[in-house]
PDB file of N, CA and C in Angstrom:
ATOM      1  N   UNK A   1     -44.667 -81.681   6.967  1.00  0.00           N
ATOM      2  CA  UNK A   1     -43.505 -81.591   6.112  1.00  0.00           C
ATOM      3  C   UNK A   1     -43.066 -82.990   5.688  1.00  0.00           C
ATOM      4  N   UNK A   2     -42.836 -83.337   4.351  1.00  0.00           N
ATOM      5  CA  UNK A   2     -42.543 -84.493   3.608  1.00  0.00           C
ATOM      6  C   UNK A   2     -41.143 -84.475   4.369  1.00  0.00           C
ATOM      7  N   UNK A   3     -40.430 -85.930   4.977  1.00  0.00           N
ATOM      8  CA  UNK A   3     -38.889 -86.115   4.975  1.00  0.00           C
ATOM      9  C   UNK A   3     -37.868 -86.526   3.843  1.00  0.00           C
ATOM     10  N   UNK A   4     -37.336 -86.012   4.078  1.00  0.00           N
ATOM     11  CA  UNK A   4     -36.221 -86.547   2.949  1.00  0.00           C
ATOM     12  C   UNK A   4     -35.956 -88.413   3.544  1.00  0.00           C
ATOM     13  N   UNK A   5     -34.921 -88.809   2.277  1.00  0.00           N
ATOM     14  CA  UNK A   5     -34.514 -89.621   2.385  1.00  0.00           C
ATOM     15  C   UNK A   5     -33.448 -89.816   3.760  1.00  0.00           C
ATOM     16  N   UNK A   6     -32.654 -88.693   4.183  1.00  0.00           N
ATOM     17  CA  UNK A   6     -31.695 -88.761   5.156  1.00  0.00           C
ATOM     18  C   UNK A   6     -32.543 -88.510   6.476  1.00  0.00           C
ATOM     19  N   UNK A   7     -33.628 -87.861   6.501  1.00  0.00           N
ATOM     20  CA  UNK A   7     -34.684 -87.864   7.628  1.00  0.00           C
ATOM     21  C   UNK A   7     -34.885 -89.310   8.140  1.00  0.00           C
ATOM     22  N   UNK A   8     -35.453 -89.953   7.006  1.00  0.00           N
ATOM     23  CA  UNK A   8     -36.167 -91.611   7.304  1.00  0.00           C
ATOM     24  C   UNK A   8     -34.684 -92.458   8.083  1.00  0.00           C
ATOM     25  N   UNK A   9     -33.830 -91.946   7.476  1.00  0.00           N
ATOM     26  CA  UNK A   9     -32.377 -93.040   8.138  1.00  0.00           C
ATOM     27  C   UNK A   9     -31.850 -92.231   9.285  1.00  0.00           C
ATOM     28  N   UNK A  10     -31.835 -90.965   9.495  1.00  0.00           N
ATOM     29  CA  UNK A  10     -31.815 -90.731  10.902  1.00  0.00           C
ATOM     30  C   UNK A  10     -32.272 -91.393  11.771  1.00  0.00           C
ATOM     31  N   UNK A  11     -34.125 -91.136  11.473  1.00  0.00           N
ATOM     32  CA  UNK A  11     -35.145 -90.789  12.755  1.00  0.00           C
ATOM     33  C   UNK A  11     -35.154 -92.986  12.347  1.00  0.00           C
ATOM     34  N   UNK A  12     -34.896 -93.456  11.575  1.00  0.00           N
ATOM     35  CA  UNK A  12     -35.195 -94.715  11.903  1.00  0.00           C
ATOM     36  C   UNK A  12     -33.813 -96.005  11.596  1.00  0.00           C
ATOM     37  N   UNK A  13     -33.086 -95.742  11.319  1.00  0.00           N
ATOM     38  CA  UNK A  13     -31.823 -95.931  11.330  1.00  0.00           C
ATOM     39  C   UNK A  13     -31.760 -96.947   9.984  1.00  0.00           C
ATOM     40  N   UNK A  14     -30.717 -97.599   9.777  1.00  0.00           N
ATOM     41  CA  UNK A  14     -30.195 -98.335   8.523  1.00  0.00           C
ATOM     42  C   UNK A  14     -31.160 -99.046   7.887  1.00  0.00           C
ATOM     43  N   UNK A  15     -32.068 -98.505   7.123  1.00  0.00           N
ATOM     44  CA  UNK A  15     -32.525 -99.283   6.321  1.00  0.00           C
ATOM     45  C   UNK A  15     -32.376 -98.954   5.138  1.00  0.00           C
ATOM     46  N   UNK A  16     -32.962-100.205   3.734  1.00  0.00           N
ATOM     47  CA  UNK A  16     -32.051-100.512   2.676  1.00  0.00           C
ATOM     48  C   UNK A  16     -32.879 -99.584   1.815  1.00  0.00           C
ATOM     49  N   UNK A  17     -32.912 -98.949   0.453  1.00  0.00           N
ATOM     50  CA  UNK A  17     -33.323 -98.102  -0.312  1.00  0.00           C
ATOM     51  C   UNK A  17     -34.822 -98.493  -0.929  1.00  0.00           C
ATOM     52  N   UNK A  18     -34.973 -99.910  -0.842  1.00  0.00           N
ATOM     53  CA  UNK A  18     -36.579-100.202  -0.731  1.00  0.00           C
ATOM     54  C   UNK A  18     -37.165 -99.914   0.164  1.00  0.00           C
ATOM     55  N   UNK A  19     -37.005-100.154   1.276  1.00  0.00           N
ATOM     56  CA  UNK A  19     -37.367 -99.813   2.651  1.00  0.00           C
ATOM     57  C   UNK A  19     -37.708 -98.288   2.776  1.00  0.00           C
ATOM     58  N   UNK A  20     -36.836 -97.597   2.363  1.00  0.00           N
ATOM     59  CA  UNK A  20     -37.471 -96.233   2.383  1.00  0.00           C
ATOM     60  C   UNK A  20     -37.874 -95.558   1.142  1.00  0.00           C
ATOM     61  N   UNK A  21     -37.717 -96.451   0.277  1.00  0.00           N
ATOM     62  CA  UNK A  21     -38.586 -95.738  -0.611  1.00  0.00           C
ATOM     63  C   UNK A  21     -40.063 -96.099  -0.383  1.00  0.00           C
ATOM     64  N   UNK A  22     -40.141 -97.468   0.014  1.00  0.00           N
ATOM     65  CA  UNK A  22     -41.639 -97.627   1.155  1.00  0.00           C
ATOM     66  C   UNK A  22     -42.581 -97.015   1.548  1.00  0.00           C
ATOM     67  N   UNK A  23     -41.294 -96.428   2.416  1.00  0.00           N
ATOM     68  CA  UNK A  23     -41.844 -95.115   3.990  1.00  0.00           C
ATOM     69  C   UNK A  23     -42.473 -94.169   3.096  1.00  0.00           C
ATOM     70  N   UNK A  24     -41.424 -93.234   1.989  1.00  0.00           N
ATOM     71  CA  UNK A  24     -41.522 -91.986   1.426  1.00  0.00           C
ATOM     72  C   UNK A  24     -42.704 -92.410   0.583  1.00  0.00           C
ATOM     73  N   UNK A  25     -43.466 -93.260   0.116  1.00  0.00           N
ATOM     74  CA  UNK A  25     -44.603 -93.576  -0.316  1.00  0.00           C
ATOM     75  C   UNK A  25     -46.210 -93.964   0.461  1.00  0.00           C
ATOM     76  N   UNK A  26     -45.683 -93.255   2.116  1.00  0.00           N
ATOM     77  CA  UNK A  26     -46.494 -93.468   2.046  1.00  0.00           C
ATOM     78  C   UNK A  26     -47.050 -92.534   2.558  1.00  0.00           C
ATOM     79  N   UNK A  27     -46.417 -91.307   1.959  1.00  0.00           N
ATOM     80  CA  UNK A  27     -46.968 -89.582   2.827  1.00  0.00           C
ATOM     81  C   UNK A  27     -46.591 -89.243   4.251  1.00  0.00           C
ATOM     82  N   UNK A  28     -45.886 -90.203   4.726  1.00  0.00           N
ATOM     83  CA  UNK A  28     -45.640 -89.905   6.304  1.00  0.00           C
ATOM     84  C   UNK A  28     -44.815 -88.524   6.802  1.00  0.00           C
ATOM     85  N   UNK A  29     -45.383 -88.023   7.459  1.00  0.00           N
ATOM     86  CA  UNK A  29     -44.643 -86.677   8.094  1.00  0.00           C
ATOM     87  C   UNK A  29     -43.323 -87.213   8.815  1.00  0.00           C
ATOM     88  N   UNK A  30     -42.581 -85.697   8.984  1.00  0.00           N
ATOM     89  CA  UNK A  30     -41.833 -86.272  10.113  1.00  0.00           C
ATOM     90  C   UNK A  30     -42.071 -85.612  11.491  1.00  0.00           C
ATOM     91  N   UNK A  31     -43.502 -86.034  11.787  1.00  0.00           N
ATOM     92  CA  UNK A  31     -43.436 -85.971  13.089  1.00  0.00           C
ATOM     93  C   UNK A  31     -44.409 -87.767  13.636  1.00  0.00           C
ATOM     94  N   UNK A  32     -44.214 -87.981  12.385  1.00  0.00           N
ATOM     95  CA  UNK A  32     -45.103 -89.406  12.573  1.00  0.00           C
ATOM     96  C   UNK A  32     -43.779 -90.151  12.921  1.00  0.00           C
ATOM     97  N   UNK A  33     -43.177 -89.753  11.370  1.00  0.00           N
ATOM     98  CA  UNK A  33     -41.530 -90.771  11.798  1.00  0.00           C
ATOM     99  C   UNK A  33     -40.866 -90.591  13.396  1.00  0.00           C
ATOM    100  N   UNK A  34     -40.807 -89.511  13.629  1.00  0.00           N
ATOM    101  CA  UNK A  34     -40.346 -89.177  15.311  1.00  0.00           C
ATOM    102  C   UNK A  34     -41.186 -89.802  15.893  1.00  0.00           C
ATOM    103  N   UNK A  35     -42.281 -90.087  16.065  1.00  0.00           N
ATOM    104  CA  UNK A  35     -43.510 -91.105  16.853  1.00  0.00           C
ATOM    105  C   UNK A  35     -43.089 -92.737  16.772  1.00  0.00           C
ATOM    106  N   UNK A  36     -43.035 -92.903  15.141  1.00  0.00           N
ATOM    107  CA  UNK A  36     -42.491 -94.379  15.066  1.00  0.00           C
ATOM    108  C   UNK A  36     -41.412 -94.691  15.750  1.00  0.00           C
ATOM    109  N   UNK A  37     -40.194 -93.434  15.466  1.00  0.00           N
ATOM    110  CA  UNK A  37     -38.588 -93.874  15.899  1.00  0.00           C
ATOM    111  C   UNK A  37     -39.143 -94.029  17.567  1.00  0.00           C
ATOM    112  N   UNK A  38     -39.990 -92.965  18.479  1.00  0.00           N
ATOM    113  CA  UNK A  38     -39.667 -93.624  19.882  1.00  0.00           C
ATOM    114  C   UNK A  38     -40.618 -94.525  20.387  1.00  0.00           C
ATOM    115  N   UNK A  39     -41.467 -95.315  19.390  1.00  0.00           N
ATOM    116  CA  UNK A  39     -41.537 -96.830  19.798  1.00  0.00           C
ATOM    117  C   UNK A  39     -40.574 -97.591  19.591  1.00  0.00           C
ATOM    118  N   UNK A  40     -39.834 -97.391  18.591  1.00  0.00           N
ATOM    119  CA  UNK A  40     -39.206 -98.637  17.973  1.00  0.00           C
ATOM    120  C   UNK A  40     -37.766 -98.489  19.076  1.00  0.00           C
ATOM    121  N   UNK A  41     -37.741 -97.537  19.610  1.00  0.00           N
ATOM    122  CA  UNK A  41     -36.701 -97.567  21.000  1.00  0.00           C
ATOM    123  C   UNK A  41     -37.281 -97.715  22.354  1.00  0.00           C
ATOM    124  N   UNK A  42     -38.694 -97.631  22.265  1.00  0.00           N
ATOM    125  CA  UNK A  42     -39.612 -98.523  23.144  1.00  0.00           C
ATOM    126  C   UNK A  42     -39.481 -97.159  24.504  1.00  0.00           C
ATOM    127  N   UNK A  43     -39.627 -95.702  23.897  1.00  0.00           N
ATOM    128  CA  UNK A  43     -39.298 -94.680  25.390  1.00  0.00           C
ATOM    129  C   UNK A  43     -40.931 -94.346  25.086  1.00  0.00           C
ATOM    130  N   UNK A  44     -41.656 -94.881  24.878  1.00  0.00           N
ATOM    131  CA  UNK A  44     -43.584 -94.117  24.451  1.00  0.00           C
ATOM    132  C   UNK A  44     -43.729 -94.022  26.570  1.00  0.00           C
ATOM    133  N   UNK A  45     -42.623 -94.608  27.819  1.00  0.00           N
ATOM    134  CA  UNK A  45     -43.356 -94.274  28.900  1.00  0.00           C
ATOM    135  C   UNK A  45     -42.386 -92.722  29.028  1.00  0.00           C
ATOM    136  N   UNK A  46     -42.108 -92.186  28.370  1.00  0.00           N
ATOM    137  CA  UNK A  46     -41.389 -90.722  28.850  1.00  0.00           C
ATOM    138  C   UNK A  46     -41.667 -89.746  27.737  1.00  0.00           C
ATOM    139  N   UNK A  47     -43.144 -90.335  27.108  1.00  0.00           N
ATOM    140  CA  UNK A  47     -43.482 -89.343  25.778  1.00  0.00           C
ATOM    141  C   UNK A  47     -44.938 -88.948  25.947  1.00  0.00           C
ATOM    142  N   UNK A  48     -45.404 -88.529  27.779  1.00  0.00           N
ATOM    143  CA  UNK A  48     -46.585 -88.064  27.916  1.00  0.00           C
ATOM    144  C   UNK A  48     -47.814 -88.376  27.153  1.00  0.00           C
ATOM    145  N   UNK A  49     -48.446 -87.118  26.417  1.00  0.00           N
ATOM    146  CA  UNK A  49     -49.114 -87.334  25.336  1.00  0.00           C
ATOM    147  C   UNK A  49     -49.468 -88.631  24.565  1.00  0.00           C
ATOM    148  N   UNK A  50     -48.066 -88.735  23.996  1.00  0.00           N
ATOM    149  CA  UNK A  50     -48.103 -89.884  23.070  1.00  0.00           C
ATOM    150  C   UNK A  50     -47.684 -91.191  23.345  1.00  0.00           C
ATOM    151  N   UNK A  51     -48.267 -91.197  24.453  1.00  0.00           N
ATOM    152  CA  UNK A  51     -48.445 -92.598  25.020  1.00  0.00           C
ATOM    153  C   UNK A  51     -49.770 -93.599  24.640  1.00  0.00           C
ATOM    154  N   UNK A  52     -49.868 -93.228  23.370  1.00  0.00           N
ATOM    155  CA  UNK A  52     -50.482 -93.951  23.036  1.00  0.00           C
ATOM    156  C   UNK A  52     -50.199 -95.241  21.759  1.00  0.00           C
ATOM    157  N   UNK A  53     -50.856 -95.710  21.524  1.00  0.00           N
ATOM    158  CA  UNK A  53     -50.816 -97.153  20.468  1.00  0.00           C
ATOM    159  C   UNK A  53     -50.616 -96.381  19.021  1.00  0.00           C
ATOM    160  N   UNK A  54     -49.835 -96.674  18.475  1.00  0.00           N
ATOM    161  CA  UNK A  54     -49.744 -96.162  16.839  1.00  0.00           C
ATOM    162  C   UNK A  54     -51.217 -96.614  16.181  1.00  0.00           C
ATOM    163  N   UNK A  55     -51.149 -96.120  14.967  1.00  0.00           N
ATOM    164  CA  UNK A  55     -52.450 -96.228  14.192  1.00  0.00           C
ATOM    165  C   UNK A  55     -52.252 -95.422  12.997  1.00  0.00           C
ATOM    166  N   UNK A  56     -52.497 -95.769  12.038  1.00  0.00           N
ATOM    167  CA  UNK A  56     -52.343 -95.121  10.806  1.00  0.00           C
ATOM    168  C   UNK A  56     -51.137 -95.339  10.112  1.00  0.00           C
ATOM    169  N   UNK A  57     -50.738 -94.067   9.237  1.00  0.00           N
ATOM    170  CA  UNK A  57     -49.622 -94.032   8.897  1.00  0.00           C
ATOM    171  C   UNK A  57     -48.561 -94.564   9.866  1.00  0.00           C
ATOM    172  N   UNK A  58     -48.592 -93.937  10.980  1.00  0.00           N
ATOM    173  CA  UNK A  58     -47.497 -94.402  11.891  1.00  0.00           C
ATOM    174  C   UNK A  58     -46.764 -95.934  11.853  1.00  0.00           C
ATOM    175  N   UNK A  59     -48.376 -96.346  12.331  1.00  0.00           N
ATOM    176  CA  UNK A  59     -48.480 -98.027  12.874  1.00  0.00           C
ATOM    177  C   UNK A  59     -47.901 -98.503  11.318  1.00  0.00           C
ATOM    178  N   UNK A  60     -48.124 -98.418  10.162  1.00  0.00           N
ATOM    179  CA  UNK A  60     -47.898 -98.806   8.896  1.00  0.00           C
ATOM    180  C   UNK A  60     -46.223 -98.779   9.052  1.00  0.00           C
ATOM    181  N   UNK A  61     -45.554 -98.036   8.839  1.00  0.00           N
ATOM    182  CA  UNK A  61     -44.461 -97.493   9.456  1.00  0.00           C
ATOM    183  C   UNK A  61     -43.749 -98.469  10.410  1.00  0.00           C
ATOM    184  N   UNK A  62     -44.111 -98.376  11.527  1.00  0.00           N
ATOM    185  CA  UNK A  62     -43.655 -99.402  12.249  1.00  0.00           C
ATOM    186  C   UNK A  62     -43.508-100.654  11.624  1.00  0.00           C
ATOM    187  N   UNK A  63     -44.408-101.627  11.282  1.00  0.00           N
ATOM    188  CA  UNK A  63     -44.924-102.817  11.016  1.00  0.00           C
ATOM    189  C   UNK A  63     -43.513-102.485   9.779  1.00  0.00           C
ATOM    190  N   UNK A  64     -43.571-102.103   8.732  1.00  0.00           N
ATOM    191  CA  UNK A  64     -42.627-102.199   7.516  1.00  0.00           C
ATOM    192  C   UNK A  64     -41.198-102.667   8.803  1.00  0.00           C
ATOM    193  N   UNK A  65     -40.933-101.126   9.066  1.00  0.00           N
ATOM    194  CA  UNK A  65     -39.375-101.304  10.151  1.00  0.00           C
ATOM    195  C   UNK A  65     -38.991-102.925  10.765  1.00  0.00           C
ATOM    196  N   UNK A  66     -39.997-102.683  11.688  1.00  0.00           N
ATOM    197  CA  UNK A  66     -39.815-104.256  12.138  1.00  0.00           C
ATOM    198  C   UNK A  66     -39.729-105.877  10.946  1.00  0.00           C
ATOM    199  N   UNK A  67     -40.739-105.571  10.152  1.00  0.00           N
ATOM    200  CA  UNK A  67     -40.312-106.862   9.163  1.00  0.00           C
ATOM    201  C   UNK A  67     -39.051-106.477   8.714  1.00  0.00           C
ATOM    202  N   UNK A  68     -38.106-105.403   8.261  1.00  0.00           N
ATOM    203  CA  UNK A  68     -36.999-105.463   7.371  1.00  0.00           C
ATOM    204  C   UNK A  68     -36.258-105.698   9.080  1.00  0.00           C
ATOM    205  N   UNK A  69     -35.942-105.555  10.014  1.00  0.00           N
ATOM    206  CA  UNK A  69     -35.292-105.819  10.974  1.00  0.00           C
ATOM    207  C   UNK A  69     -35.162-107.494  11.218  1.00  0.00           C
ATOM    208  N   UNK A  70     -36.879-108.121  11.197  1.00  0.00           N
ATOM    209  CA  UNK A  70     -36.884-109.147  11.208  1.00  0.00           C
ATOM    210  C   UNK A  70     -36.310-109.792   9.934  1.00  0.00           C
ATOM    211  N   UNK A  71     -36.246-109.476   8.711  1.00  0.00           N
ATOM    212  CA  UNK A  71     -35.319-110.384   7.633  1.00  0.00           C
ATOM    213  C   UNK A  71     -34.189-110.059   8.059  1.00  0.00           C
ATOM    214  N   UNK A  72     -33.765-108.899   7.783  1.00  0.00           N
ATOM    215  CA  UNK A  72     -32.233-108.966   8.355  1.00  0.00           C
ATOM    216  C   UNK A  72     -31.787-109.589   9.503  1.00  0.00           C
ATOM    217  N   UNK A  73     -32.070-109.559  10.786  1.00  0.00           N
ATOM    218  CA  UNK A  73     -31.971-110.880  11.493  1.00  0.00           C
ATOM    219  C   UNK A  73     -31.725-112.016  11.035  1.00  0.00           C
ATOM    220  N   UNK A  74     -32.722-112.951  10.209  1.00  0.00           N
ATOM    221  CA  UNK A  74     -32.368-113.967   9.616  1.00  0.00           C
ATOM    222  C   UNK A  74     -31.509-113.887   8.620  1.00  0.00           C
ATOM    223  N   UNK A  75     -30.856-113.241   8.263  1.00  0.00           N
ATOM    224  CA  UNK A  75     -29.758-113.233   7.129  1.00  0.00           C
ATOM    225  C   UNK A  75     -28.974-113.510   8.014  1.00  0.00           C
ATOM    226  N   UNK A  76     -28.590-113.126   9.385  1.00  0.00           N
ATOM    227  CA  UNK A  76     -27.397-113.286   9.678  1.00  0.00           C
ATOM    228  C   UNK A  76     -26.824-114.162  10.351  1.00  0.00           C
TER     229      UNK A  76
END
């Protein structure tokens, strides 16, 4: 299932309207986004299964999140 725009800022929190227009370009489900969101809160040791290393869409995903985290950081 494609996420909406309010999906991507749930499951990954404040980012700016490039940023997810990004994400939404790049076919990601939302069960990938739920994969990304619990690395990026770092719980992958209480997610069995998916204790594994991102890859793909996911990992793509991630990598975007973290650079707009990392500029915003330096803005401030």
């Amino acid at each position: 299932m494609k996420p909406t725009y309010e999906d991507i800022r749930r499951l990954l929190g404040e980012l700016d309207d490039h940023a997810i227009a990004e994400i939404e370009g790049t076919g990601v489900t939302i069960s990938e986004l739920e994969e990304v969101a619990a690395h990026l809160a770092q719980e992958t040791d209480v997610m069995g299964d998916l204790r594994r290393t991102l890859s793909g869409r996911p990992l793509t995903i991630y990598n975007l999140v973290q650079s707009y985290e990392a500029r915003d950081d330096e803005d401030r």
